[in-house]
Protein backbone atom coordinates (compact mmCIF):
# COMPACT_ATOMS: atom_id res chain seq x y z
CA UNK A 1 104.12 114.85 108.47
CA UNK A 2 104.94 110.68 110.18
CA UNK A 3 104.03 108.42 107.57
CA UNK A 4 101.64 106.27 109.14
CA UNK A 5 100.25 104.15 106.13
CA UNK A 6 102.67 101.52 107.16
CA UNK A 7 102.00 101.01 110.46
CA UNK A 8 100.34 97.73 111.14
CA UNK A 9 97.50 99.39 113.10
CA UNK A 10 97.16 101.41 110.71
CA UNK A 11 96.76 99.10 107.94
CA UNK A 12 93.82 97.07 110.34
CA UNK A 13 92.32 100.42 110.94
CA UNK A 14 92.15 100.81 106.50
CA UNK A 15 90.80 97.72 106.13
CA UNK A 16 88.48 98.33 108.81
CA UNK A 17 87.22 101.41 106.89
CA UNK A 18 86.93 100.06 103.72
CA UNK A 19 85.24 97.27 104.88
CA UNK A 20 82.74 99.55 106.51
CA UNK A 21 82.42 102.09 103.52
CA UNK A 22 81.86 98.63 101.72
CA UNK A 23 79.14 97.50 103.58
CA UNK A 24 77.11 100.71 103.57
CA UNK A 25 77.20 101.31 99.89
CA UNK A 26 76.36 97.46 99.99
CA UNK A 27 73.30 98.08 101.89
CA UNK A 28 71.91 101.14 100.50
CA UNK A 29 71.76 99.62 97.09
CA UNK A 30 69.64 97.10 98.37
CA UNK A 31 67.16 99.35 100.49
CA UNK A 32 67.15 101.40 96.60
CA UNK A 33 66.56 98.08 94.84
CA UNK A 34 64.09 97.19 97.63
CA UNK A 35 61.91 100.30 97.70
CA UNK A 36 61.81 100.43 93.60
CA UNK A 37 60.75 97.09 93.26
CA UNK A 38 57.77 97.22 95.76
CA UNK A 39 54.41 98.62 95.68
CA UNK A 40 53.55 98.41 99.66
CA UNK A 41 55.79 101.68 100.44
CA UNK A 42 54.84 100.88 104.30
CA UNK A 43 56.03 97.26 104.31
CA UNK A 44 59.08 98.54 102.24
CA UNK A 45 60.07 101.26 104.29
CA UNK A 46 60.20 98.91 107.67
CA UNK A 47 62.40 96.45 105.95
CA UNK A 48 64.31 98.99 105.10
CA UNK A 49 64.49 99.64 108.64
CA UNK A 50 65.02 96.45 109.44
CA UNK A 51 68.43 95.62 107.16
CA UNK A 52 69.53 98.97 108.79
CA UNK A 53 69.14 97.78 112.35
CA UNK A 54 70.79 94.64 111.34
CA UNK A 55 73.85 95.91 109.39
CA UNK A 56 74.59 98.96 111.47
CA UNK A 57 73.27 98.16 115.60
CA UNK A 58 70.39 100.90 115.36
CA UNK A 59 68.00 99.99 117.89
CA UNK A 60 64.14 101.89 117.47
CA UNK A 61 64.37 102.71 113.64
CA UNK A 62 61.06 105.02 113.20
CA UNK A 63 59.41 107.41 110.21
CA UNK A 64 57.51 110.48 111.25
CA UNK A 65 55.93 111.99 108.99
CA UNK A 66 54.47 115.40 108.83
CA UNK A 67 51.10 116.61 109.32
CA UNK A 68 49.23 117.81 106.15
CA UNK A 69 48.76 121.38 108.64
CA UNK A 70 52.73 121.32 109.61
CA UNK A 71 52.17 121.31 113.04
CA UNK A 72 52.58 117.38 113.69
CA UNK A 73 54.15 114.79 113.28
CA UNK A 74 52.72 111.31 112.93
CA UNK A 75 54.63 107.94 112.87
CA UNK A 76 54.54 106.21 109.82
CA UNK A 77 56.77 103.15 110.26
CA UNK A 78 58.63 101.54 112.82
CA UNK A 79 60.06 97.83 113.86
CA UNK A 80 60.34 98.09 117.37
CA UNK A 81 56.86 99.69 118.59
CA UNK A 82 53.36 97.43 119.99
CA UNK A 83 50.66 98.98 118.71
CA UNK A 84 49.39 100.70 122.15
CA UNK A 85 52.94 102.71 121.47
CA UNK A 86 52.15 103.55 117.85
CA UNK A 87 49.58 105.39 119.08
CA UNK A 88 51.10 107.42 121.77
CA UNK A 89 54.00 108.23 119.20
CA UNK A 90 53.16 111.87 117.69
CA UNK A 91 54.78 114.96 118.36
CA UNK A 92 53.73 118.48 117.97
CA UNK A 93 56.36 120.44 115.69
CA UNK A 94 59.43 121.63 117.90
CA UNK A 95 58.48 119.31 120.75
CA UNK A 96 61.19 116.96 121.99
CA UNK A 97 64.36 116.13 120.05
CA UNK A 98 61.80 114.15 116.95
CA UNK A 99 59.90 117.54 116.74
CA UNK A 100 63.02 120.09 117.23
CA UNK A 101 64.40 118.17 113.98
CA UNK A 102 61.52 118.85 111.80
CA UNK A 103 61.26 122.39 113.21
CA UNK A 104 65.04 123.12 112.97
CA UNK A 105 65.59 121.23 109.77
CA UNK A 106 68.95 120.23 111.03
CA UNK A 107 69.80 116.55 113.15
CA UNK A 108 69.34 116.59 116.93
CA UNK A 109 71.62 114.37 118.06
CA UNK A 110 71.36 112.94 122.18
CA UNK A 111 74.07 111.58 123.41
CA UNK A 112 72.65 110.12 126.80
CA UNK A 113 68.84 109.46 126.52
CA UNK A 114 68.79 108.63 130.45
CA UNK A 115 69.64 112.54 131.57
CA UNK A 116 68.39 114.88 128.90
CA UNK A 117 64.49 116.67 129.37
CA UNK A 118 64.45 116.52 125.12
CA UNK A 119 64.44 112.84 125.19
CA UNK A 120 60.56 112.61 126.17
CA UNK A 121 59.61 108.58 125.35
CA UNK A 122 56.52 109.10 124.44
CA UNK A 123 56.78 105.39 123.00
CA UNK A 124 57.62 104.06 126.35
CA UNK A 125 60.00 101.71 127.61
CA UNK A 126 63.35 101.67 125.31
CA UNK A 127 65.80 98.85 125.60
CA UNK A 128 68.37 99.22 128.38
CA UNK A 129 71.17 98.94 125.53
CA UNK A 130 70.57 102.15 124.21
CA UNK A 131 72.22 105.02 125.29
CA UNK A 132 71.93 107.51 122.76
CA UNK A 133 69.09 108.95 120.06
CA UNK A 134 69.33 110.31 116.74
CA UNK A 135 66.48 112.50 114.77
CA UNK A 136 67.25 113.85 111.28
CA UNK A 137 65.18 115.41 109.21
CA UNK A 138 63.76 114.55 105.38
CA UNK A 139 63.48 117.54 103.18
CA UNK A 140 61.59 117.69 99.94
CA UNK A 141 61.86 120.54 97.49
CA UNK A 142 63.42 122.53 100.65
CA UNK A 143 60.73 121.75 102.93
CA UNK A 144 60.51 119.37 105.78
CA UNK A 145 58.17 115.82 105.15
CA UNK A 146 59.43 114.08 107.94
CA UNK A 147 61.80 112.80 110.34
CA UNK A 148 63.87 109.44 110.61
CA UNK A 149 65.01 108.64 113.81
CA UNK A 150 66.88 105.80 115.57
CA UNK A 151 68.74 104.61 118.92
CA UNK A 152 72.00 103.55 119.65
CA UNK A 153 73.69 100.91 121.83
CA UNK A 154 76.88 100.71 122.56
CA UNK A 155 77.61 97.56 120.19
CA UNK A 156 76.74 100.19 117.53
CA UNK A 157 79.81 100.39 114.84
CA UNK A 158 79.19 103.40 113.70
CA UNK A 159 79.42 107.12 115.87
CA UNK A 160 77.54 109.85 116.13
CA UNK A 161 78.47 111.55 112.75
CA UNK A 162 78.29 108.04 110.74
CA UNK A 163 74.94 107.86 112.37
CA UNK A 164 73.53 110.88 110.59
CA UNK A 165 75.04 110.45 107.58
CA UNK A 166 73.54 107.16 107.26
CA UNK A 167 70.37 108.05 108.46
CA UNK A 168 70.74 111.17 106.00
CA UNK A 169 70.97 109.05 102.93
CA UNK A 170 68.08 106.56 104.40
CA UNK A 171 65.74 108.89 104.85
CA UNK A 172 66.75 110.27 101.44
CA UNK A 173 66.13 107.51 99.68
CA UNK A 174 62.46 106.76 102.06
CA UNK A 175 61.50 110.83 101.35
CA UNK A 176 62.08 110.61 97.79
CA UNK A 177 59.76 107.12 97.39
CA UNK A 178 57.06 109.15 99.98
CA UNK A 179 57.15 112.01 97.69
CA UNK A 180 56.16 110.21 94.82
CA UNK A 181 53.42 108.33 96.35
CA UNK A 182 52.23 111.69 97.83
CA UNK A 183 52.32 112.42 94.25
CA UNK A 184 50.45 109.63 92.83
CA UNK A 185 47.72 109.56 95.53
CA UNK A 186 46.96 113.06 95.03
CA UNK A 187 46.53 112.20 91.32
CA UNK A 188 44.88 109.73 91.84
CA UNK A 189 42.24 111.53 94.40
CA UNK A 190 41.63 114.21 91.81
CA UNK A 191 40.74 112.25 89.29
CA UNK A 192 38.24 110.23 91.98
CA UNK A 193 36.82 113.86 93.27
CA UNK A 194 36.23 115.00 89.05
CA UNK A 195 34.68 111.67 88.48
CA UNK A 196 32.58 112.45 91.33
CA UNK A 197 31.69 115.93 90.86
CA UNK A 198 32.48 116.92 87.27
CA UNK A 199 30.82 115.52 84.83
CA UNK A 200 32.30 116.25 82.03
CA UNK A 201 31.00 118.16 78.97
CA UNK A 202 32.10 118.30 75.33
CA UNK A 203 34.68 121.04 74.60
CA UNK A 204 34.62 121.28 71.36
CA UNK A 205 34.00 125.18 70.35
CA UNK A 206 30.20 125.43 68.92
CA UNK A 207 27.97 128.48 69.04
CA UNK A 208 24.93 126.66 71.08
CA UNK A 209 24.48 123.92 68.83
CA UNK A 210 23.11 121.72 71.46
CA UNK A 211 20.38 124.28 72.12
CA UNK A 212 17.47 124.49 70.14
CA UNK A 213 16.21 127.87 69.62
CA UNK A 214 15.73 130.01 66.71
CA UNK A 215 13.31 132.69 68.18
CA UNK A 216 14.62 136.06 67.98
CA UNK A 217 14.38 136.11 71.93
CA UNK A 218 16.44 133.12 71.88
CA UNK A 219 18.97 134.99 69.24
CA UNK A 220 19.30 138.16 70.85
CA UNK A 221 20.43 135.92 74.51
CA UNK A 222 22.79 133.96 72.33
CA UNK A 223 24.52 136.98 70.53
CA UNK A 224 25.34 139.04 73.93
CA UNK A 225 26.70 135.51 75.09
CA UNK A 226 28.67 135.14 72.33
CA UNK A 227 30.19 138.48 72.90
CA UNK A 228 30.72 138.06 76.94
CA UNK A 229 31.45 134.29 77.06
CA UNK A 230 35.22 134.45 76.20
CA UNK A 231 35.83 137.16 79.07
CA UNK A 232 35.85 136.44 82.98
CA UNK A 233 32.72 138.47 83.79
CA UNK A 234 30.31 137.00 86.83
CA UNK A 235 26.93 135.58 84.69
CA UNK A 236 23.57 135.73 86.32
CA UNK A 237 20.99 133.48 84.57
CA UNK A 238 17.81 134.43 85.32
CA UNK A 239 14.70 132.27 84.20
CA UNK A 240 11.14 130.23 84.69
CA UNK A 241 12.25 126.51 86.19
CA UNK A 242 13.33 124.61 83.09
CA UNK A 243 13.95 126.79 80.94
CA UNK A 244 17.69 125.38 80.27
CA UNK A 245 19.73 127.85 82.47
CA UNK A 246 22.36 124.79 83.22
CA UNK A 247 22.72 124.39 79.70
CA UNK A 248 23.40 128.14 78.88
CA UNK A 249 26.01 127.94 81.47
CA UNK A 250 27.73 125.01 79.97
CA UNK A 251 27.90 126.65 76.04
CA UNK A 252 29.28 130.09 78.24
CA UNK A 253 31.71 127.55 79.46
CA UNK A 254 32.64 126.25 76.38
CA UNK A 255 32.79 129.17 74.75
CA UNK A 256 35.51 130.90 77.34
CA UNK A 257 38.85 131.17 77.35
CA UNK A 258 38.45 128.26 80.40
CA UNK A 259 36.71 125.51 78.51
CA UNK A 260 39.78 123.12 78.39
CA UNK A 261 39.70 123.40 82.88
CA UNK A 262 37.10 121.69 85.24
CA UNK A 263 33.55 122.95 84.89
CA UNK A 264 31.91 121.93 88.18
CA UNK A 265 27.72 122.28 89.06
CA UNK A 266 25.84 122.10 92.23
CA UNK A 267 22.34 122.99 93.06
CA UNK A 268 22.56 124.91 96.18
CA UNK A 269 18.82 124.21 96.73
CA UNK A 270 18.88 120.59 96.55
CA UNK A 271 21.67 120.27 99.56
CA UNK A 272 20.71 121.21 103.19
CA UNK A 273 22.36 124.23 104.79
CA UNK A 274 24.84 122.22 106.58
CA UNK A 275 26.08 120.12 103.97
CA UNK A 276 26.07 123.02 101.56
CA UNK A 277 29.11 124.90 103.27
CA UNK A 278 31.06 122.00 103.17
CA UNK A 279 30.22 121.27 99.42
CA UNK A 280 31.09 124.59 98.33
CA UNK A 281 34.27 125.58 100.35
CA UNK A 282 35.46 121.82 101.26
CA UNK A 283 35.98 120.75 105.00
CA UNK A 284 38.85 119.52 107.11
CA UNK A 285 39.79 115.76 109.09
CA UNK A 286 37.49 116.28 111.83
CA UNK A 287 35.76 119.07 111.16
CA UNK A 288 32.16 117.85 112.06
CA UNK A 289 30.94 113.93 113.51
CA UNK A 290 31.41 112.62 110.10
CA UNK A 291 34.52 114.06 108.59
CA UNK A 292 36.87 111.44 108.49
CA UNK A 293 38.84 112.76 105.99
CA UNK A 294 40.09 116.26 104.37
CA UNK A 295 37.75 117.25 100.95
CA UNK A 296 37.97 119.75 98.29
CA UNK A 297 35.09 121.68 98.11
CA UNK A 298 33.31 122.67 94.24
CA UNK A 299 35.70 126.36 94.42
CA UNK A 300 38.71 124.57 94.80
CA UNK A 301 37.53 121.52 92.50
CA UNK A 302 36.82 124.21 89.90
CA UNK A 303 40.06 126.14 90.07
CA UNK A 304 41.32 127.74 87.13
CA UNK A 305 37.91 126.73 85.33
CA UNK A 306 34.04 127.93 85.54
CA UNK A 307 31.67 126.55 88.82
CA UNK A 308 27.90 126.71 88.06
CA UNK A 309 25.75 127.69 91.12
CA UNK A 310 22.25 126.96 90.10
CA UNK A 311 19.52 128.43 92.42
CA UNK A 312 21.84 130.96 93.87
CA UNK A 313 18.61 132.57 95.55
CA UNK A 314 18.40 129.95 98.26
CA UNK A 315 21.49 129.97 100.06
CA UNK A 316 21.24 131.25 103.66
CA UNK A 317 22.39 134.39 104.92
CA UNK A 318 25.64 133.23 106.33
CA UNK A 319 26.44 131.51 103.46
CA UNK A 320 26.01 134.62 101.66
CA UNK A 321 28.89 136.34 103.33
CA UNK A 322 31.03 133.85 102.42
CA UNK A 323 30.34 133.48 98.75
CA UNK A 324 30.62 137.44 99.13
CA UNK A 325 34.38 137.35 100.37
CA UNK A 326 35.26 134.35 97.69
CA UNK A 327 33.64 136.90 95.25
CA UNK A 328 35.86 139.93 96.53
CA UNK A 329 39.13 138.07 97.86
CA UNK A 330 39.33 134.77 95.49
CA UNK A 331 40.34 133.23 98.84
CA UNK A 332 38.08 131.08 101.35
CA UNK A 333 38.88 128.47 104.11
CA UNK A 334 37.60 125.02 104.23
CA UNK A 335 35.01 123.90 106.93
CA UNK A 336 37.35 123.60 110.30
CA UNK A 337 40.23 124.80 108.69
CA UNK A 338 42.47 127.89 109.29
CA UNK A 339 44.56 127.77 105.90
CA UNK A 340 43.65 130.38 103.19
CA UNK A 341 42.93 128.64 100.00
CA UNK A 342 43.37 131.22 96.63
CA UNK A 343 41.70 129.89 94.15
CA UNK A 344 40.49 131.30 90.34
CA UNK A 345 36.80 130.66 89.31
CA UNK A 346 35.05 132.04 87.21
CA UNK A 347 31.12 132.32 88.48
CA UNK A 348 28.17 131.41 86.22
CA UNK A 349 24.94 131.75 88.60
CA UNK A 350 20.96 131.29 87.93
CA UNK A 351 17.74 131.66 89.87
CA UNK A 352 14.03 131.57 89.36
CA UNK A 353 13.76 133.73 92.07
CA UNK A 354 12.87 137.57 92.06
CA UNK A 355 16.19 138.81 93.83
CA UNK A 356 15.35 142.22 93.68
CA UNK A 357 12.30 141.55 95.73
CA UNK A 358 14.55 139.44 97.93
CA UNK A 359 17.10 142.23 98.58
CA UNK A 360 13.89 144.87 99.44
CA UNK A 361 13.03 142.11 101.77
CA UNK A 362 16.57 141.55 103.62
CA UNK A 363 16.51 137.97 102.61
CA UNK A 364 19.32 138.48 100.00
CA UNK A 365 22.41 140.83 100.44
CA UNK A 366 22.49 143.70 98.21
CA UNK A 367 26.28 143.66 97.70
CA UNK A 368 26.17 139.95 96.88
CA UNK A 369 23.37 140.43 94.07
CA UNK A 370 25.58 143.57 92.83
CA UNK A 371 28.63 141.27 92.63
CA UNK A 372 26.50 138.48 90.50
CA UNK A 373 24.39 140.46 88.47
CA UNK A 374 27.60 141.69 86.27
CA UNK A 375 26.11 140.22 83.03
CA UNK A 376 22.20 139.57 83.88
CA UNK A 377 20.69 136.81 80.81
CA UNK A 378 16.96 136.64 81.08
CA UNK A 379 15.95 133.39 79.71
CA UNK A 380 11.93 133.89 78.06
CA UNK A 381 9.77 130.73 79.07
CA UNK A 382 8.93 128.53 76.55
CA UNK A 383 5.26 130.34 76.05
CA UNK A 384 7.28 133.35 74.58
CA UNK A 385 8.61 131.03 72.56
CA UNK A 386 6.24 130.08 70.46
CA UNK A 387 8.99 129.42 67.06
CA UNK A 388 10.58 127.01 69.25
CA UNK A 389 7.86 124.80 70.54
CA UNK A 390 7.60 122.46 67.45
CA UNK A 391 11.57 122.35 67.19
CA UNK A 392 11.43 120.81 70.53
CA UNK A 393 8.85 118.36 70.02
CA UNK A 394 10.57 116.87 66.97
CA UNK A 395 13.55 117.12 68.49
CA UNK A 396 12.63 115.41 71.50
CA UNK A 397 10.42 113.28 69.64
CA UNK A 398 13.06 112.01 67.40
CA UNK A 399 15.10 111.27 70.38
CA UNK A 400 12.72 108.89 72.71
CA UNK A 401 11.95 107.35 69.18
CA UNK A 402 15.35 106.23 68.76
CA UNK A 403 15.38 105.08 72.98
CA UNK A 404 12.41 102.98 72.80
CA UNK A 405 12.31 101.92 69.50
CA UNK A 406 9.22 103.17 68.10
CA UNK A 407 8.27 105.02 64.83
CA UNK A 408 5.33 107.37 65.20
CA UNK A 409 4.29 110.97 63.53
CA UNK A 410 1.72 113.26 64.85
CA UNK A 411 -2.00 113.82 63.30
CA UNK A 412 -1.97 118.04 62.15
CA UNK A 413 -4.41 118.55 64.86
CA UNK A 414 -2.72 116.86 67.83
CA UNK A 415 0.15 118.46 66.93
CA UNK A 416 -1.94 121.70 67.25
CA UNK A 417 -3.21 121.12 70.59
CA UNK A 418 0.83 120.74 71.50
CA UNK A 419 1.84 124.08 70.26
CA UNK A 420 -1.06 125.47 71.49
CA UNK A 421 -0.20 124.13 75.29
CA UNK A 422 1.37 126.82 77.47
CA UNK A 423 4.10 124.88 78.81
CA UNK A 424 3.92 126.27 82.36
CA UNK A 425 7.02 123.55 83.15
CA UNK A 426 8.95 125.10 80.35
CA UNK A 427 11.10 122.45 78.04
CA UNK A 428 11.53 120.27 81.32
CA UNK A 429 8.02 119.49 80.73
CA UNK A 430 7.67 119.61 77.05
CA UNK A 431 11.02 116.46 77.56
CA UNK A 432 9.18 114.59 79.95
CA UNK A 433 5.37 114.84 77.87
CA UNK A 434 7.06 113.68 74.80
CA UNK A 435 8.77 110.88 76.35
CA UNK A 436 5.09 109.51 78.01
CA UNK A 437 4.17 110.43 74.57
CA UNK A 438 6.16 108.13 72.75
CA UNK A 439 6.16 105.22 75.94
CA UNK A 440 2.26 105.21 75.89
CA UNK A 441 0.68 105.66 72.30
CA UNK A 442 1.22 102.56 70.41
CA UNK A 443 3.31 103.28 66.53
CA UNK A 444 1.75 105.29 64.18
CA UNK A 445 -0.19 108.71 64.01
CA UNK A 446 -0.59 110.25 67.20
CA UNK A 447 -4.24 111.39 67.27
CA UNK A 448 -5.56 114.27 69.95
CA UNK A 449 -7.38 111.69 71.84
CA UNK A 450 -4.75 109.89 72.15
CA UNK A 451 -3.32 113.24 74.53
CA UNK A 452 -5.88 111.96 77.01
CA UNK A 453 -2.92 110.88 79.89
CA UNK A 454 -0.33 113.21 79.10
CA UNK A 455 -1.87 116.69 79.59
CA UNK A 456 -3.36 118.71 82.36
CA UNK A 457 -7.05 117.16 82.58
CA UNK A 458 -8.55 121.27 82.74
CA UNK A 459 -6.37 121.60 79.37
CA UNK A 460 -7.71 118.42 78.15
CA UNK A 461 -11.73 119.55 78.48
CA UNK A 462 -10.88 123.07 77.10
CA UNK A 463 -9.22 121.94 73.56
CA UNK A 464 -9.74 117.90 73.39
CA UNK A 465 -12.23 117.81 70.32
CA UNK A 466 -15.85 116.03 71.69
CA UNK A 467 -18.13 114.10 70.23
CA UNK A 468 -21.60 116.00 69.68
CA UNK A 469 -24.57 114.93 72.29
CA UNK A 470 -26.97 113.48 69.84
CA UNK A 471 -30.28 115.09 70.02
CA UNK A 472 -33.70 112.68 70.62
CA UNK A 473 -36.12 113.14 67.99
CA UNK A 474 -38.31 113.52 71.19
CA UNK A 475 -36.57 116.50 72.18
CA UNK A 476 -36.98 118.46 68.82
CA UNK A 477 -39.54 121.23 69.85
CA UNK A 478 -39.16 123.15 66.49
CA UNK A 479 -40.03 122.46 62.98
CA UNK A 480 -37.02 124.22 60.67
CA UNK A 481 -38.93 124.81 57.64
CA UNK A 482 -36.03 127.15 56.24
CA UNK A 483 -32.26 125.14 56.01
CA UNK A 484 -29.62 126.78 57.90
CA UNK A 485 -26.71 127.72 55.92
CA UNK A 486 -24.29 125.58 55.99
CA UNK A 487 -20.65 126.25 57.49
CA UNK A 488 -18.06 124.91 55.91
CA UNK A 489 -14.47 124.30 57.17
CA UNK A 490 -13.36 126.67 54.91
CA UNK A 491 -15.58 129.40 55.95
CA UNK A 492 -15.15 129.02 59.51
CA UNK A 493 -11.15 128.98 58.98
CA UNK A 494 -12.00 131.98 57.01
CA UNK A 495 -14.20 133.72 59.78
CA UNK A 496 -11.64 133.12 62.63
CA UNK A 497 -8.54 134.59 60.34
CA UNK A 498 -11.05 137.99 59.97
CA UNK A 499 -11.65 138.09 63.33
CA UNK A 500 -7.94 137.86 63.87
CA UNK A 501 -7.40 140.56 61.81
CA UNK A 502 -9.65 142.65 63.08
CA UNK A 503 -8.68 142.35 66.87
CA UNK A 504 -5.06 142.94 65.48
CA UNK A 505 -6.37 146.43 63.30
CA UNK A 506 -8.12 147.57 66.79
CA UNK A 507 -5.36 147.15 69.00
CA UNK A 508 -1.99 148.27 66.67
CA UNK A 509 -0.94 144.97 65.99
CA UNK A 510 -0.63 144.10 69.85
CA UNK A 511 -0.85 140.69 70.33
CA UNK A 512 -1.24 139.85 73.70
CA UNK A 513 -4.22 142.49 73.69
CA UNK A 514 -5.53 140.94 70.79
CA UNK A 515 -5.40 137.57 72.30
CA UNK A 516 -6.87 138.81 75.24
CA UNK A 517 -10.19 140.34 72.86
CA UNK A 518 -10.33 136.61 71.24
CA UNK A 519 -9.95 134.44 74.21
CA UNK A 520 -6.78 133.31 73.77
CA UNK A 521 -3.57 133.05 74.67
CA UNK A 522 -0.25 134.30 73.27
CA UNK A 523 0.86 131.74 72.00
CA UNK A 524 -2.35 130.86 70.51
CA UNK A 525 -2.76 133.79 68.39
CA UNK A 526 1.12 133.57 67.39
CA UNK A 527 0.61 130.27 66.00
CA UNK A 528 -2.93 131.07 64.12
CA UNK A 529 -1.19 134.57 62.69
CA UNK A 530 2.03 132.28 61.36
CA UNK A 531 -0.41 129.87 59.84
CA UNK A 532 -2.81 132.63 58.53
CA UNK A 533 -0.04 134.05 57.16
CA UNK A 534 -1.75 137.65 58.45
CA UNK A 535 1.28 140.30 57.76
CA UNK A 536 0.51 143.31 59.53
């Protein structure tokens, strides 16, 4: 082999090189230094661009970046483009040299942009100086993310294989920055979307602490809980309106093998059919007049953790299909979207509603109650309840006490008339009463009359104690010459626990029938055989 290393050609055409190989590592560093030390990745990028056009004689430096779908690509940054060509600048995957790059995953290099059909200009008029295009692609974790591309004149110093190599490292070094602000953004957007839609509970394991019950109805719903809680099983809550069905799903949460993941709620009756699909399943850019953006629907927000449907008996028909298939496949699209989304949720559901009756009626699918109703928890309404009642009014009472600052106790008898209230509203009622309770009567004892504003007015004339009419002496018609014997509190306490007993001896210790023989309710005759102390 000549020895050439002493030629004096030779030695120019060494210098030349290093001088070159100089000059690039020289002015990657500072696009590195540049694109670490800046939070505007946009601006960054472009002055990137910029020190490459300068240094090297690239004419057109541009970023495409692809489409969240993979089937476009968008520009991202350029130096060279109006904004009127911005616009026109996107390319459908595998169109035109820009799109065969991302497609192919390999450079696409043109050598004369003036007689070659994959050199489209969709950006318009390009400088008469160029003469040549170069597209290579940015790969991420063995995927595609975008495309750099640039022109070349014929001042350029650098040919077609310097080119891509230096384009290579570039877009390298812009990919790897993108990546990690993909990164962050998406962060950043979940957190947004949990602050949104999660609210988040205390997850802490407890065995219903935070729900007050001790009524053996109450302890037979929290023992089978207890005992299905920790698997995956579908829950169906059924129950009155307020009877705390949201808050039974949140101690099933907490008690499952899920409760450090997202636990997301929605009430599908309080959304509109329309807006419903989309909050459930998500929607895409576009998909209806105001989608401007891509969202996660409450399946995919609740991934890996439990979603709570409340009134599951009022979604439409359509709907139901689709909450059938999530049920069956774990999969689901978004709203004007065509990408299968797996997710893992486990389903706690509640109604007021009689879905049997529904499904006789063709207003609820059969399969879809079938697929719920795994593990069915009846919740009793507060009137069936009658142990709990006057744990919830101290409770509650204790609680809009501390709220509004007052200190106030209740008289034995209006605390009667409170137990002895049906509660058609269930504890949502019994909350809000106590809290007008506490707002309107002034500190002290709360006295029955004071009850006046915060009961049904029919309740109120029915068990509200009255004043007697006083009789005119003009109206007396009739001499008593013999005194009527007198009744006593303690007698007529005395009379109503016989009469108690007796309804209970003639109906086998029935309640409800006795009640029904006394003229009372349930409840009533629950509270008067507790304080009776009647044992039967």
């Amino acid at each position: 082999m000549p020895n050439i290393t002493n030629t004096p050609d030779n030695k120019d055409c060494q210098t030349c090189s290093l001088t070159f190989a100089y000059n690039e590592i020289s002015l990657l560093y500072d696009i590195a230094v540049m694109l670490s030390s800046t939070t505007d990745i946009r601006e960054s990028i472009e002055k990137g661009m910029r020190m490459l056009k300068r240094s090297s004689y690239l004419d057109r430096c541009t970023l495409f970046i692809l489409s969240d779908d993979k089937t476009e690509l968008e520009l991202y940054a350029s130096i060279d483009l109006t904004a009127q060509q911005r616009k026109m600048a996107i390319y459908k995957l595998g169109e035109g040299a820009t799109g065969l790059a991302a497609k192919s995953a390999e450079p696409v290099v043109i050598e004369n942009i003036h007689n070659n059909i994959n050199y489209l200009n969709k950006m318009g008029t390009v400088n008469t100086k160029s003469i040549s295009y170069v597209a290579v692609p940015i790969i991420q974790d063995d995927e595609v993310i975008a495309v750099i591309s640039a022109n070349t004149c014929k001042s350029s110093v650098m040919d077609f294989d310097d080119v891509v190599r230096m384009l290579t490292i570039v877009g390298s070094l812009f990919g790897g920055t993108l990546a990690t602000q993909k990164k962050f953004a998406k962060e950043k957007e979940d957190i947004t979307e949990l602050k949104t839609y999660y609210k988040e509970q205390a997850l802490s394991e407890y065995n219903f602490e935070s729900i007050i019950g001790r009524s053996s109805k109450m302890r037979l719903v929290f023992s089978m809980l207890e005992t299905v809680a920790p698997s995956d099983a579908t829950i169906l809550i059924r129950g009155e309106t307020g009877t705390g069905k949201e808050l039974i799903a949140t101690a099933v949460h907490n008690l499952s093998k899920r409760k450090n993941a997202p636990f997301i709620k929605l009430n599908c009756a309080a959304i509109s059919e329309t807006l419903l699909e989309s909050e459930l399943f998500g929607h895409e850019k576009g998909a209806f007049t105001d989608a401007k953006e891509a969202r996660k629907g409450r399946f995919e927000l609740a991934d890996g953790g439990t979603l709570f449907l409340d009134e599951i008996g009022d979604i439409t028909p359509s709907l139901q299909v689709k909450l059938l298939r999530i049920l069956q496949e774990q999969e689901f699209e978004r709203v004007g979207g065509n990408k299968t989304i797996k997710t893992n949720v486990r389903l706690v559901a509640a109604t007021n509603r009689n879905l049997e009756e529904m499904v006789k009626n063709g207003t609820f699918r059969e399969d879809l109650f079938y697929r719920l109703n795994v593990i069915p928890v009846n919740l009793p309404p507060l009137r069936e309840r009658y142990e709990d009642v006057k744990l919830l009014v101290e409770h509650y009472l204790h609680k809009f006490m501390q709220e509004h600052r007052k200190q106030m106790t209740f008289a034995k008898s209006a605390l009667e008339i409170l137990l002895d209230y049906p509660w058609p509203g269930n504890i949502r009622e019994l909350q809000n009463t106590m809290e007008r309770i506490v707002l309107i009567c002034p500190n002290g004892t709360i006295e029955p009359d004071m009850l006046n504003h915060v009961l049904p007015f029919n309740y109120q004339k029915l068990h509200m104690p009255v004043e007697p009419t006083p009789i005119l002496e003009s109206e007396v018609t009739t001499v008593v010459t013999q005194p009527a014997p007198r009744l006593t509190k303690t007698s007529l306490l005395d009379m109503e626990k016989e009469s108690i007993i007796q309804a209970l001896i003639e109906h086998r210790g029935i309640q409800t029938k006795a009640a029904t023989q006394l003229g009372m309710t349930a409840r009533q005759i629950g509270y008067k055989i507790q304080k009776y102390g009647i044992e039967f």
